[in-house]
C-alpha atoms as a PDB file:
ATOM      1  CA  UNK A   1      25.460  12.471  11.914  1.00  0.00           C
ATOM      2  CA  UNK A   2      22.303  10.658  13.105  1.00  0.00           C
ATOM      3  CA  UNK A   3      19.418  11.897  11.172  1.00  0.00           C
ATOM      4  CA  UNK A   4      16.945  14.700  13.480  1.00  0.00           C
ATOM      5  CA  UNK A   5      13.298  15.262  12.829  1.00  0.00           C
ATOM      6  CA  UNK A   6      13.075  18.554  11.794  1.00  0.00           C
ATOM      7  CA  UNK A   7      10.678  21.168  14.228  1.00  0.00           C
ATOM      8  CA  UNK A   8       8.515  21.781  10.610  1.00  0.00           C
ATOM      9  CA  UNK A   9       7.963  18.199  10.272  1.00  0.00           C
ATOM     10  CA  UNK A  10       6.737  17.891  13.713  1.00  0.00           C
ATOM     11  CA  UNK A  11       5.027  21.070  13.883  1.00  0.00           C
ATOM     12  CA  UNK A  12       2.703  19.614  10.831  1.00  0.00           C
ATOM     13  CA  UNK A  13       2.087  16.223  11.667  1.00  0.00           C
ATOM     14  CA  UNK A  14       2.490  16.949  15.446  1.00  0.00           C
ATOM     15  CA  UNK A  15      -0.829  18.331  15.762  1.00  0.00           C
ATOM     16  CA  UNK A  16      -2.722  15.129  14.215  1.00  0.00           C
ATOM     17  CA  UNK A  17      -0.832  12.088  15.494  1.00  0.00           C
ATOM     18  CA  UNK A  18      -2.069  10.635  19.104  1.00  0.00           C
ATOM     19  CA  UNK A  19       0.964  10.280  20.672  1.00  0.00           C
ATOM     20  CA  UNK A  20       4.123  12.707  19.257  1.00  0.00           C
ATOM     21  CA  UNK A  21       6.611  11.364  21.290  1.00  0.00           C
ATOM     22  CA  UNK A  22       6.376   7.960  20.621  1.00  0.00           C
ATOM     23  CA  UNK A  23       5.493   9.071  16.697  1.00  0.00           C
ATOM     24  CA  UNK A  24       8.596  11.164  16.524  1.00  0.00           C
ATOM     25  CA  UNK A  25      10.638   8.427  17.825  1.00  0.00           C
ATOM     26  CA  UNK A  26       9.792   5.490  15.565  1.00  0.00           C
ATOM     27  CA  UNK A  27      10.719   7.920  12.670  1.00  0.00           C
ATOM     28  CA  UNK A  28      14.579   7.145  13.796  1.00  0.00           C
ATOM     29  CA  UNK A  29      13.963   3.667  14.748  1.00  0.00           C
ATOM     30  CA  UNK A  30      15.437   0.797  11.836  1.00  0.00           C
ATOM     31  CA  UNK A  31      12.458  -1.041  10.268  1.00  0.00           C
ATOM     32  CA  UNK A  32      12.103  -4.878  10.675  1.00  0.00           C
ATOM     33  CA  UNK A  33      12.223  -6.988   7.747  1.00  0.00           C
ATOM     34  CA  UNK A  34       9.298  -8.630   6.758  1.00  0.00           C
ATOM     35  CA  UNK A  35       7.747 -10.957   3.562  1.00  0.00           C
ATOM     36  CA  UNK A  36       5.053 -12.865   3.048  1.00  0.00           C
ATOM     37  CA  UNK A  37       4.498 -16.116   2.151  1.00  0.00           C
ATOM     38  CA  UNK A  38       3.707 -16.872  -1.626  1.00  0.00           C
ATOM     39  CA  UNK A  39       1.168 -19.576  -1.127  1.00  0.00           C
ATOM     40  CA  UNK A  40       1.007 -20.080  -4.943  1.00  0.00           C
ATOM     41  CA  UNK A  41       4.885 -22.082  -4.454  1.00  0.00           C
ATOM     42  CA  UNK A  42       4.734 -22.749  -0.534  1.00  0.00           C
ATOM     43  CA  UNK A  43       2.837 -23.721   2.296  1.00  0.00           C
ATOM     44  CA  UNK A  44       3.687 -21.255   5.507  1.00  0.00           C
ATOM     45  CA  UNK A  45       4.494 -24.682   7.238  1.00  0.00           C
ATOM     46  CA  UNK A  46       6.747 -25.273   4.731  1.00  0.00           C
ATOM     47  CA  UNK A  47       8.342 -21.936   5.094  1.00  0.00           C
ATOM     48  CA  UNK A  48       8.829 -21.897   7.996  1.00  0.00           C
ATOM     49  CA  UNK A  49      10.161 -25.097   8.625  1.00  0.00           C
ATOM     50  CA  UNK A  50      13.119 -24.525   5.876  1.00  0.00           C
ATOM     51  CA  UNK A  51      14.131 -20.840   8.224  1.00  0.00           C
ATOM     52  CA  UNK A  52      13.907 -23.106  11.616  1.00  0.00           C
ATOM     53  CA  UNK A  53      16.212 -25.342   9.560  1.00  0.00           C
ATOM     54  CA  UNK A  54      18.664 -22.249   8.935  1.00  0.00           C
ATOM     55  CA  UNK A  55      18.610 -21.197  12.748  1.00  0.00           C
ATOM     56  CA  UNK A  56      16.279 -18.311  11.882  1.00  0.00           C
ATOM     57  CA  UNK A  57      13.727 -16.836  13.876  1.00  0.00           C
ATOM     58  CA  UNK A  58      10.482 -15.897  12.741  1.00  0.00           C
ATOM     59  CA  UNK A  59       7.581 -13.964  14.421  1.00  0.00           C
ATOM     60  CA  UNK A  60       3.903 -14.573  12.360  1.00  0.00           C
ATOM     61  CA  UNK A  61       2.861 -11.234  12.082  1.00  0.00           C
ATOM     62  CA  UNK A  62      -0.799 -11.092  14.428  1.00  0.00           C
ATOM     63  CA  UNK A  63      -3.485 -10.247  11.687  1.00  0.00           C
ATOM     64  CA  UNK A  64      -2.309 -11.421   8.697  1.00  0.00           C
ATOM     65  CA  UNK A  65      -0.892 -15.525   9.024  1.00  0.00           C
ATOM     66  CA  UNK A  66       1.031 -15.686   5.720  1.00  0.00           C
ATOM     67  CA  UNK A  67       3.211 -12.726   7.356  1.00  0.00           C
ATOM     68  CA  UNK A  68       6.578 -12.599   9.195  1.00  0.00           C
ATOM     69  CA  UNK A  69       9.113 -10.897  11.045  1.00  0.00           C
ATOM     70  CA  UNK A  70      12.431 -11.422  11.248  1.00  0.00           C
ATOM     71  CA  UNK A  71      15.529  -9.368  12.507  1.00  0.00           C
ATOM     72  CA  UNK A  72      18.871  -9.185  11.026  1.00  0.00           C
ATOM     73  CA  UNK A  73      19.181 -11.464   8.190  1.00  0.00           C
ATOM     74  CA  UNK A  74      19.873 -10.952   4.667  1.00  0.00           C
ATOM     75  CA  UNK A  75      16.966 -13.189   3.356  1.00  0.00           C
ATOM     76  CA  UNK A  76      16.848 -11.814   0.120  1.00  0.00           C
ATOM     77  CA  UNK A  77      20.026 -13.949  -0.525  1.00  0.00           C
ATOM     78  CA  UNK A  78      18.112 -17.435   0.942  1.00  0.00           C
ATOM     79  CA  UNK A  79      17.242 -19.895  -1.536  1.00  0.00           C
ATOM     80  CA  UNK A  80      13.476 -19.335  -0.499  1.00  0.00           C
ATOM     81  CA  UNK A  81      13.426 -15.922  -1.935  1.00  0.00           C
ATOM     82  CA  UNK A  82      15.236 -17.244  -5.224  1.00  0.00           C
ATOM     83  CA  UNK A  83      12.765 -19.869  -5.869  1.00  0.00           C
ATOM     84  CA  UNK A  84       9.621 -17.192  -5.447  1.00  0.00           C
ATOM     85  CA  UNK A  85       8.379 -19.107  -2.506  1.00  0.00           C
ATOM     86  CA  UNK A  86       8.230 -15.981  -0.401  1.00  0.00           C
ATOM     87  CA  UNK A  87       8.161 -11.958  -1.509  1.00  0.00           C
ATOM     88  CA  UNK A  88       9.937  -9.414   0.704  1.00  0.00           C
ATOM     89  CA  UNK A  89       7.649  -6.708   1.444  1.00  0.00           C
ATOM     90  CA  UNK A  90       6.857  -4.395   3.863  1.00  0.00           C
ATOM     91  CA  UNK A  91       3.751  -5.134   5.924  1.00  0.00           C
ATOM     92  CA  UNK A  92       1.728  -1.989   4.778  1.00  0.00           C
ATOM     93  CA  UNK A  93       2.093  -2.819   1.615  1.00  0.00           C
ATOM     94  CA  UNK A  94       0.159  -5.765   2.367  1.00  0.00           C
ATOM     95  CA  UNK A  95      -2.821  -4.414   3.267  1.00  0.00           C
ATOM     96  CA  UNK A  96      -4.748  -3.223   0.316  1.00  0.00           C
ATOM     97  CA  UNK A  97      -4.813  -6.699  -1.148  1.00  0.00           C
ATOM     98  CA  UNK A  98      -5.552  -8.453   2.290  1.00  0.00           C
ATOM     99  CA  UNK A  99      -8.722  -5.472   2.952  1.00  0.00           C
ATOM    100  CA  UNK A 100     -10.048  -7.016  -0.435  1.00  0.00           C
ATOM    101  CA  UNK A 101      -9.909 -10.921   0.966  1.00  0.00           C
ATOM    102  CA  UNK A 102     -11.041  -9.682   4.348  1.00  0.00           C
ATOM    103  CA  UNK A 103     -14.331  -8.061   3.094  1.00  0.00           C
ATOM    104  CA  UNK A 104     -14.488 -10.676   0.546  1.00  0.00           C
ATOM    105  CA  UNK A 105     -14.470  -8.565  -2.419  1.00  0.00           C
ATOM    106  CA  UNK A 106     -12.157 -11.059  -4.144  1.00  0.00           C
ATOM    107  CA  UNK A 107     -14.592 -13.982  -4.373  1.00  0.00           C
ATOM    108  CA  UNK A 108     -16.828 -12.638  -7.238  1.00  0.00           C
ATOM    109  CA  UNK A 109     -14.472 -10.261  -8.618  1.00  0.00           C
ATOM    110  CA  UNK A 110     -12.830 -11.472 -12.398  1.00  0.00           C
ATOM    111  CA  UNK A 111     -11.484  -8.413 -13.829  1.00  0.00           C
ATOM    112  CA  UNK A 112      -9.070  -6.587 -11.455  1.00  0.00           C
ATOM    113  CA  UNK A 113      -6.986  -3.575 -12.504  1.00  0.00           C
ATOM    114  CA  UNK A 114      -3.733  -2.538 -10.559  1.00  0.00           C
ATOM    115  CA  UNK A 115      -2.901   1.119 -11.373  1.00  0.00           C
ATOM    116  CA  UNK A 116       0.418   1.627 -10.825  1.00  0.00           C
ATOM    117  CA  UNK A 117       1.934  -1.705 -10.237  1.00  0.00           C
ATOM    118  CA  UNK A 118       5.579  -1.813  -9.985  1.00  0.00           C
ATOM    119  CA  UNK A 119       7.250  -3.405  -8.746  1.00  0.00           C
ATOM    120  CA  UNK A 120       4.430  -6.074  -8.269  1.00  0.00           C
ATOM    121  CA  UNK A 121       4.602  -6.292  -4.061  1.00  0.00           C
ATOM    122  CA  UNK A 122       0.660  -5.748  -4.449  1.00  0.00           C
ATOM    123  CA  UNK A 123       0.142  -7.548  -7.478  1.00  0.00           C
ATOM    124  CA  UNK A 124       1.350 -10.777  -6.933  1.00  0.00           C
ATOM    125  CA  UNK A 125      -0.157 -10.748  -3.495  1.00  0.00           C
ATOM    126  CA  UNK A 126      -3.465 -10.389  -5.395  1.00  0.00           C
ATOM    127  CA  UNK A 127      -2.651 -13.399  -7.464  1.00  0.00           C
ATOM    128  CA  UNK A 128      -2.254 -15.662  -4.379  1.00  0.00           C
ATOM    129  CA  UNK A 129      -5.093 -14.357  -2.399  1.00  0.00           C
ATOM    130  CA  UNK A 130      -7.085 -15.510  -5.407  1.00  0.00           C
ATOM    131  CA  UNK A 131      -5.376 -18.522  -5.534  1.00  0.00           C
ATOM    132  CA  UNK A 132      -4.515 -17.399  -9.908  1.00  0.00           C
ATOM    133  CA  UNK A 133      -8.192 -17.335 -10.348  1.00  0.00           C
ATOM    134  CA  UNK A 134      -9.799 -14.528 -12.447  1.00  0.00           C
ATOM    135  CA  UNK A 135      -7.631 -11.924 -14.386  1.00  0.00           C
ATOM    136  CA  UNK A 136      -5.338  -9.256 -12.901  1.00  0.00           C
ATOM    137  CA  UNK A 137      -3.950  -6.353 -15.439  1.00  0.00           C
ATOM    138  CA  UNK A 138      -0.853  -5.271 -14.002  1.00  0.00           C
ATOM    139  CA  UNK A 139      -0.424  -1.393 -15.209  1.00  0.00           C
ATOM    140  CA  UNK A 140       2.431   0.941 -15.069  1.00  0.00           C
ATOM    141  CA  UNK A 141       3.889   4.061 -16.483  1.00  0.00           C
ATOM    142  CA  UNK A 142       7.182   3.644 -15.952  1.00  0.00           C
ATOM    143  CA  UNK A 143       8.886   0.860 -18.674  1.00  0.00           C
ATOM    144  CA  UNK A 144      11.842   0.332 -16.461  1.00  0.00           C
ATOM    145  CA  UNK A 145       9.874  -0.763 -13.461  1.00  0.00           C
ATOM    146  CA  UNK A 146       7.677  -2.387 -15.934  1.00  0.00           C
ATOM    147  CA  UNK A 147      10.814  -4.938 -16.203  1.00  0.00           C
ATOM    148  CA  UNK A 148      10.743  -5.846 -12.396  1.00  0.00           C
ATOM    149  CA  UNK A 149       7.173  -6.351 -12.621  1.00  0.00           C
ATOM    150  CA  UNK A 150       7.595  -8.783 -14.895  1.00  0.00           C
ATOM    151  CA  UNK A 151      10.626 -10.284 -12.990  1.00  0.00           C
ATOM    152  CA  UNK A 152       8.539 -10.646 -10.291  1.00  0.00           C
ATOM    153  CA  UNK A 153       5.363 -12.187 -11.715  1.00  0.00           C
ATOM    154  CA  UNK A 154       7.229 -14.507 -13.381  1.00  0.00           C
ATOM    155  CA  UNK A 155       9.256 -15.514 -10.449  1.00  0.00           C
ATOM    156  CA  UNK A 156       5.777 -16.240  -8.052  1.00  0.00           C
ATOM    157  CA  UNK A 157       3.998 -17.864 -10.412  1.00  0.00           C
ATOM    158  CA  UNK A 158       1.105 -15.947 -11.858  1.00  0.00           C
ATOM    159  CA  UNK A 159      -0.136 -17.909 -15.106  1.00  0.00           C
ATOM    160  CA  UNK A 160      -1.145 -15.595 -18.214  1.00  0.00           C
ATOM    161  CA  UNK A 161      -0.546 -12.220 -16.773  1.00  0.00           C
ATOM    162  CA  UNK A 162      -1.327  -9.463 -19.085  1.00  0.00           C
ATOM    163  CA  UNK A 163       1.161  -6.091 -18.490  1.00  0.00           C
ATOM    164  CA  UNK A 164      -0.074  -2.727 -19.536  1.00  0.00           C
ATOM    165  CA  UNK A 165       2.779   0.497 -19.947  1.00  0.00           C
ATOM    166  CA  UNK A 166       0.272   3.574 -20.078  1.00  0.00           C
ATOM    167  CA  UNK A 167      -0.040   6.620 -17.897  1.00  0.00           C
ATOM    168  CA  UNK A 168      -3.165   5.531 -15.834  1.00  0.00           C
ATOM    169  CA  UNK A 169      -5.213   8.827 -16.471  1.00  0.00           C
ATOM    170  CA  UNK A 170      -4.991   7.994 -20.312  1.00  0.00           C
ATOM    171  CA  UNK A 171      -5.883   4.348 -20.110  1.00  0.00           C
ATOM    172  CA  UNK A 172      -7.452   3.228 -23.198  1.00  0.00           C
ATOM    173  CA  UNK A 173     -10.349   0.925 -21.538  1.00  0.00           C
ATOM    174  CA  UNK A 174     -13.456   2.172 -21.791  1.00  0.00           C
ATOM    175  CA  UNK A 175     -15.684   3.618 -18.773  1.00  0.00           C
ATOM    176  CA  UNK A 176     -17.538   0.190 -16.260  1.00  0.00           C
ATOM    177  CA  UNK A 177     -14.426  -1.701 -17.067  1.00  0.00           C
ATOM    178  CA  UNK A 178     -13.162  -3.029 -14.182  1.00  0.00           C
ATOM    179  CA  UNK A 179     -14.772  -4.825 -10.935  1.00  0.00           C
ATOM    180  CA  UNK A 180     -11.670  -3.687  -8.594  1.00  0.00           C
ATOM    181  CA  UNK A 181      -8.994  -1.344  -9.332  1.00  0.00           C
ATOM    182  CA  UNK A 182      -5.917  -0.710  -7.007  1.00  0.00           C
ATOM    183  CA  UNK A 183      -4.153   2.897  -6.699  1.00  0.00           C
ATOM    184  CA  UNK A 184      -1.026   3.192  -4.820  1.00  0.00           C
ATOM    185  CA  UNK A 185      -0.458   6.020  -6.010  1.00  0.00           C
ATOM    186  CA  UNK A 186       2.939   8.483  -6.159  1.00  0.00           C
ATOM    187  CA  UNK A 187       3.396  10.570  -3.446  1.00  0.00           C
ATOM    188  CA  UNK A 188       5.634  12.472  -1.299  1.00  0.00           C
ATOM    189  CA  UNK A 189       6.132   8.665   0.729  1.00  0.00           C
ATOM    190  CA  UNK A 190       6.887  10.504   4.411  1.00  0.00           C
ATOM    191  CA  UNK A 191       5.735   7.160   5.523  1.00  0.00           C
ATOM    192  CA  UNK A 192       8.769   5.367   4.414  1.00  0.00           C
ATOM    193  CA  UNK A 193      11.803   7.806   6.493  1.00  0.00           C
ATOM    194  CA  UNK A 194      12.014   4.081   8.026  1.00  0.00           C
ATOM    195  CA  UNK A 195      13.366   2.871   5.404  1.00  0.00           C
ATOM    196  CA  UNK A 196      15.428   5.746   4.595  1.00  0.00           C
ATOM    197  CA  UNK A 197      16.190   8.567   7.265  1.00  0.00           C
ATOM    198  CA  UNK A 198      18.048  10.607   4.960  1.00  0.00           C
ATOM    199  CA  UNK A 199      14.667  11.975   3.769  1.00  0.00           C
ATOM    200  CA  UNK A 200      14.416  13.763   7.014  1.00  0.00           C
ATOM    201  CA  UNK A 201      17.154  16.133   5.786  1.00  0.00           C
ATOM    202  CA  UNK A 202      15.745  16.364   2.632  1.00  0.00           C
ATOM    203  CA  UNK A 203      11.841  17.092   3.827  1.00  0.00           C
ATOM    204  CA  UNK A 204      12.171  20.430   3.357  1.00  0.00           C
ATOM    205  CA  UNK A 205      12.387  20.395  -0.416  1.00  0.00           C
ATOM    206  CA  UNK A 206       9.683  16.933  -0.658  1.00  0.00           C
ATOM    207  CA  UNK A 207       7.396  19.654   1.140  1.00  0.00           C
ATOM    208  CA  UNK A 208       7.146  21.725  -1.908  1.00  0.00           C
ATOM    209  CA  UNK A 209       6.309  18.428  -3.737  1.00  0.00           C
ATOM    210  CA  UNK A 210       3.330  17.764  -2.055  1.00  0.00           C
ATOM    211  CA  UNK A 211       0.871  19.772  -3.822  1.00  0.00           C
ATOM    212  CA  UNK A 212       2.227  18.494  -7.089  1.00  0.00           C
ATOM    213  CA  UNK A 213       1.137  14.951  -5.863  1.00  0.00           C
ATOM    214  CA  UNK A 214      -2.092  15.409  -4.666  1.00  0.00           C
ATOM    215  CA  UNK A 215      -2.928  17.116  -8.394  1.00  0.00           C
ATOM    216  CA  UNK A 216      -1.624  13.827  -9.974  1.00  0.00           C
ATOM    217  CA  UNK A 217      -3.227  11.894  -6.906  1.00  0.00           C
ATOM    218  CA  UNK A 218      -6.502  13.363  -8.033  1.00  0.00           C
ATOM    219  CA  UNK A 219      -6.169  12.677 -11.981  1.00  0.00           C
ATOM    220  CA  UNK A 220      -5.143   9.290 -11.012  1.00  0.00           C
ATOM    221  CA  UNK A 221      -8.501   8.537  -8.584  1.00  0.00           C
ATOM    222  CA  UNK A 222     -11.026  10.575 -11.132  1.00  0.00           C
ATOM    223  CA  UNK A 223      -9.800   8.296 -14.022  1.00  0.00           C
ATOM    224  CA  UNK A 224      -9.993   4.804 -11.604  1.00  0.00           C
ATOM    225  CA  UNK A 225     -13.466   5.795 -10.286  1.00  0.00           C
ATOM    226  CA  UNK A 226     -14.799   6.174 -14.417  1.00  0.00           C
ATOM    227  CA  UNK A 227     -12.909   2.973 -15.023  1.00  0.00           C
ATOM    228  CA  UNK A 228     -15.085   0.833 -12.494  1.00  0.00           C
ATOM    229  CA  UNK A 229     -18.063  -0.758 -12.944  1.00  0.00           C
ATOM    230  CA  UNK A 230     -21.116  -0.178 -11.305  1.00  0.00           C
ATOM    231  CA  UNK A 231     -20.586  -0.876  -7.692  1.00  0.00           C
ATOM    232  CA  UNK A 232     -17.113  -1.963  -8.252  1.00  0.00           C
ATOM    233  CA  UNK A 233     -14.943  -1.424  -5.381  1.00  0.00           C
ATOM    234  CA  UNK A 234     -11.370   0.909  -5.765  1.00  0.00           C
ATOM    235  CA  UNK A 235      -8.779   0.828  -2.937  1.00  0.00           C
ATOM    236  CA  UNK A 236      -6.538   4.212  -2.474  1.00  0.00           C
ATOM    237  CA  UNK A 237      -3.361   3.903  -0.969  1.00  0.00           C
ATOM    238  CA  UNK A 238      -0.368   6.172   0.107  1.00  0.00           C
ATOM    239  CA  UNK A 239       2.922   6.058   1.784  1.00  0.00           C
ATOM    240  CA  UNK A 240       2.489   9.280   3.375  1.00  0.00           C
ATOM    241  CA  UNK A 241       1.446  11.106   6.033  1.00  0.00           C
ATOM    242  CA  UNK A 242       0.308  14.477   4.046  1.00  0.00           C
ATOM    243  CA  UNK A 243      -3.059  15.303   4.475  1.00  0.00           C
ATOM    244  CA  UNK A 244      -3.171  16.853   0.791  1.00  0.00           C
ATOM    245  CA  UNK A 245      -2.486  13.795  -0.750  1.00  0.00           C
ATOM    246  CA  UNK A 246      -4.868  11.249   1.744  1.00  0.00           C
ATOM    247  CA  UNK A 247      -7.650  12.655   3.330  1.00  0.00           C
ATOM    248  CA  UNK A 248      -7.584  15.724   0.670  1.00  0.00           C
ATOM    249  CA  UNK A 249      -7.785  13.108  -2.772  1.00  0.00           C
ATOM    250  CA  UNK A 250     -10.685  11.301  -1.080  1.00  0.00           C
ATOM    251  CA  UNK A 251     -12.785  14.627  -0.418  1.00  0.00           C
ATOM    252  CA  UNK A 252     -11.788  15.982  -3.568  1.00  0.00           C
ATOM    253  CA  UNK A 253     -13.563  12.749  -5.331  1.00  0.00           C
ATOM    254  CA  UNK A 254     -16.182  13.144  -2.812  1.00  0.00           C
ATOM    255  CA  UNK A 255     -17.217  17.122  -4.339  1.00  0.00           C
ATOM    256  CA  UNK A 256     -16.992  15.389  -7.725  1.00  0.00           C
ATOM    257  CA  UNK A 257     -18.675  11.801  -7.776  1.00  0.00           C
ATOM    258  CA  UNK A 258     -21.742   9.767  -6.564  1.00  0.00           C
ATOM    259  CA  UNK A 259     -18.813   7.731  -4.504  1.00  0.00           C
ATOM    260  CA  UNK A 260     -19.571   5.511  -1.390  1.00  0.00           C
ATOM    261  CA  UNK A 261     -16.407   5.298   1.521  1.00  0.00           C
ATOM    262  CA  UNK A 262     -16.764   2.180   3.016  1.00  0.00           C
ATOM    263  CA  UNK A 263     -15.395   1.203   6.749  1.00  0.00           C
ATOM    264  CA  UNK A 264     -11.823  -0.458   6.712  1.00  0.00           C
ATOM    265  CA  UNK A 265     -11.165  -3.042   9.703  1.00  0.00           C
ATOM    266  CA  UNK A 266      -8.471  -4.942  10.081  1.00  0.00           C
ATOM    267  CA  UNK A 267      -8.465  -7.696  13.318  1.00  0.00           C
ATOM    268  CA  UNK A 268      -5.523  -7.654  15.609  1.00  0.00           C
ATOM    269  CA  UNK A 269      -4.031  -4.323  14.046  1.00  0.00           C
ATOM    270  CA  UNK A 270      -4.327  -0.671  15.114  1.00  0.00           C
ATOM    271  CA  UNK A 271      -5.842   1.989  12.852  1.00  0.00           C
ATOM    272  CA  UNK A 272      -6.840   5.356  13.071  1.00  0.00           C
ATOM    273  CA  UNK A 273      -9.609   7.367  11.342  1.00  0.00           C
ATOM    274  CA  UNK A 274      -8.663   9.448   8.905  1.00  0.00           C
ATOM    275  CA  UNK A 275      -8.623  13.070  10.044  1.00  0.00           C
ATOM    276  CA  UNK A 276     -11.755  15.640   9.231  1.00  0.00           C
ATOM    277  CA  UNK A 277     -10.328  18.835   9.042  1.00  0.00           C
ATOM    278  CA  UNK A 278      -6.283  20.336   7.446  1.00  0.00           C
ATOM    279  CA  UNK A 279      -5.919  23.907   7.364  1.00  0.00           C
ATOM    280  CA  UNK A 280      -8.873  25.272   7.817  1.00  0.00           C
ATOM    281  CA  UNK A 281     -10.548  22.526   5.562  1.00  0.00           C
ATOM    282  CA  UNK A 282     -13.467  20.768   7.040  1.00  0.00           C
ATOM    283  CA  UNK A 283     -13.743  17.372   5.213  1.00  0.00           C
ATOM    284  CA  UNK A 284     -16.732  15.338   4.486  1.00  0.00           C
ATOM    285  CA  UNK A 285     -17.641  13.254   7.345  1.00  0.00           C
ATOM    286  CA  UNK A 286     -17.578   9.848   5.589  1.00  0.00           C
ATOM    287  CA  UNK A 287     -13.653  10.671   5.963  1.00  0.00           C
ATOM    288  CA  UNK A 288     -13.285   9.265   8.949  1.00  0.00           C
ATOM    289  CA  UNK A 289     -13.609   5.798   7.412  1.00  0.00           C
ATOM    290  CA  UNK A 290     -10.921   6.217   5.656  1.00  0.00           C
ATOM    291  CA  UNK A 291      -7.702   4.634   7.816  1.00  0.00           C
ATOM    292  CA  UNK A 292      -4.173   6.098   8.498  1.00  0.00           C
ATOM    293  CA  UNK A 293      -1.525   3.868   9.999  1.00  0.00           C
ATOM    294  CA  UNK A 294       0.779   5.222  12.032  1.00  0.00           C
ATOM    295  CA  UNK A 295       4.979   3.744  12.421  1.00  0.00           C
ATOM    296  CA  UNK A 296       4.691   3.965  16.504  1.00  0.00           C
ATOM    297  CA  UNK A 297       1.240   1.793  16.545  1.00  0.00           C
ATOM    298  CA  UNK A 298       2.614  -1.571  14.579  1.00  0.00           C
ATOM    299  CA  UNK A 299       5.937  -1.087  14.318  1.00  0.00           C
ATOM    300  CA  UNK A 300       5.634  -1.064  10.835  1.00  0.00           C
ATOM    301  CA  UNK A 301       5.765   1.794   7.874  1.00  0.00           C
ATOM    302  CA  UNK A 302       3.005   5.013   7.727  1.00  0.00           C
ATOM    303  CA  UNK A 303       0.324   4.442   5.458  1.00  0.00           C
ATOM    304  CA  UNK A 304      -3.070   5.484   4.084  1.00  0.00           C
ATOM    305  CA  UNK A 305      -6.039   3.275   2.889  1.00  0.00           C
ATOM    306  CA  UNK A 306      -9.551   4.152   1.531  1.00  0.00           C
ATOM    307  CA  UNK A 307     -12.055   1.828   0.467  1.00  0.00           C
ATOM    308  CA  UNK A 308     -14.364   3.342  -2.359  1.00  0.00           C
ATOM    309  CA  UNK A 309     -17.814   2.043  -3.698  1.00  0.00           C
ATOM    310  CA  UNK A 310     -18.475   3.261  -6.731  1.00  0.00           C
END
């Protein structure tokens, strides 16, 4: 049975998202693949010189040029993917690493934390982007994902890449640790039905979730904002397009810490402010810098990004 957006689902987000039709519509459409070039192994020449060599296409993905797009081909079984000279990804997963090179917070930045790391997509991008310069902490709670972190470093090439298993909001590092710190943090991940339609059926009960994440969510963004250093910069992400765990999180720190939101921009890509006001909740106004990205605007996943000064 082909999956159906539920009326609940489009009753919620309906009344937020620019265009519903379109939105509603992506939800059933099949993802691209994408990956990025791992410029610690390859060249993007050199990439993409071995695919034209294999007969396959490739489209450079507009704002980011170590990007691509491809339909229809298994390239996690190419020899490419096995060597670690490119990482499958999806393209919003890319972005809280590239908003970090773009705004050049990366060039004078040595001790990076990433929260919740596994399975590395966001980690090892870091590592290229500074090019194994400076020293990346790649942290985890869960031991078995821990494992394909590893895998994964290992296979792109990081040099001396310390792990850390520990539930972020007990980290043992003391307060004005860290220059950047990463947070993709659980959540309900609407934004991936992409990947997986079947969640549409399920929404119902992930719903009743969604509180439950956005009290983690907060935990996890108090104990990152004590971890930074003075005027160190932390990047929020989500996979979701629940207000409680986006918008919500970053007002909640708002009420609680001297914290700065600082404008995303991304050339050549479409974003949208974050919204002001869920449910009778009137946000702070600095929201709006905050950035949601929507399936039906890149073709790509829905995500959430905010850029925090500490």
């Amino acid at each position: 049975m082909k999956p159906m957006v539920p009326d609940q689902f489009k009753e919620r987000y309906g009344q937020i998202v620019d265009d519903q039709d379109a939105f509603f519509s992506s939800l059933l459409q099949q993802l691209p693949k994408t990956f990025r070039v791992n410029t610690l192994k390859a060249s993007k020449q050199i990439v993409k010189e071995r695919f034209e060599e294999y007969g396959i296409d490739l489209k450079q993905v507009p704002w980011y040029s170590d990007a691509f797009v491809l339909q229809n081909y298994a390239i996690g079984n190419t020899l490419e993917n096995f060597l670690g000279y490119i990482y499958i990804q999806e393209l919003t997963s890319m972005l809280p690493p590239l908003i970090l090179q773009l705004q050049a917070e990366l060039q004078h930045s040595e001790f990076i934390l990433d929260g919740c790391a596994a399975p590395g997509s966001k980690t090892t991008q870091l590592a290229a982007l500074m090019k194994n310069h400076g020293t990346i902490i790649a942290n985890d709670i869960d031991y078995n994902r821990i494992r394909a972190l590893k895998f994964n470093i290992e296979k792109t090439g990081k040099e001396l890449f310390p792990f850390s298993n520990r539930d972020l909001r007990l980290f043992e590092k003391g307060n004005n640790s860290f220059d950047i710190i990463l947070v993709d943090a659980p959540c309900s991940s609407e934004g991936t039905i992409r990947k997986n339609p079947t969640m549409l059926s399920k929404w119902f009960n992930q719903k009743k979730r969604i509180s439950g994440y956005a009290n983690l969510q907060q935990q996890l963004i108090n104990k990152a904002f004590n971890l930074l250093k003075p005027e160190g910069c932390l990047v929020y992400s989500t996979c979701t397009f629940a207000p409680e765990e986006n918008e919500g999180v970053i007002n909640w720190l708002l009420e609680r810490h001297p914290a700065t939101i600082e404008q995303i921009d991304i050339p050549r890509m479409k974003l949208s402010p974050g919204i002001l006001e869920w449910n009778g909740k009137v946000f702070n106004s600095e929201i709006k810098k905050t950035v949601r990205i929507w399936p039906h605007h890149n073709d790509t996943d829905g995500f959430f990004i905010a850029k925090v000064r500490k």
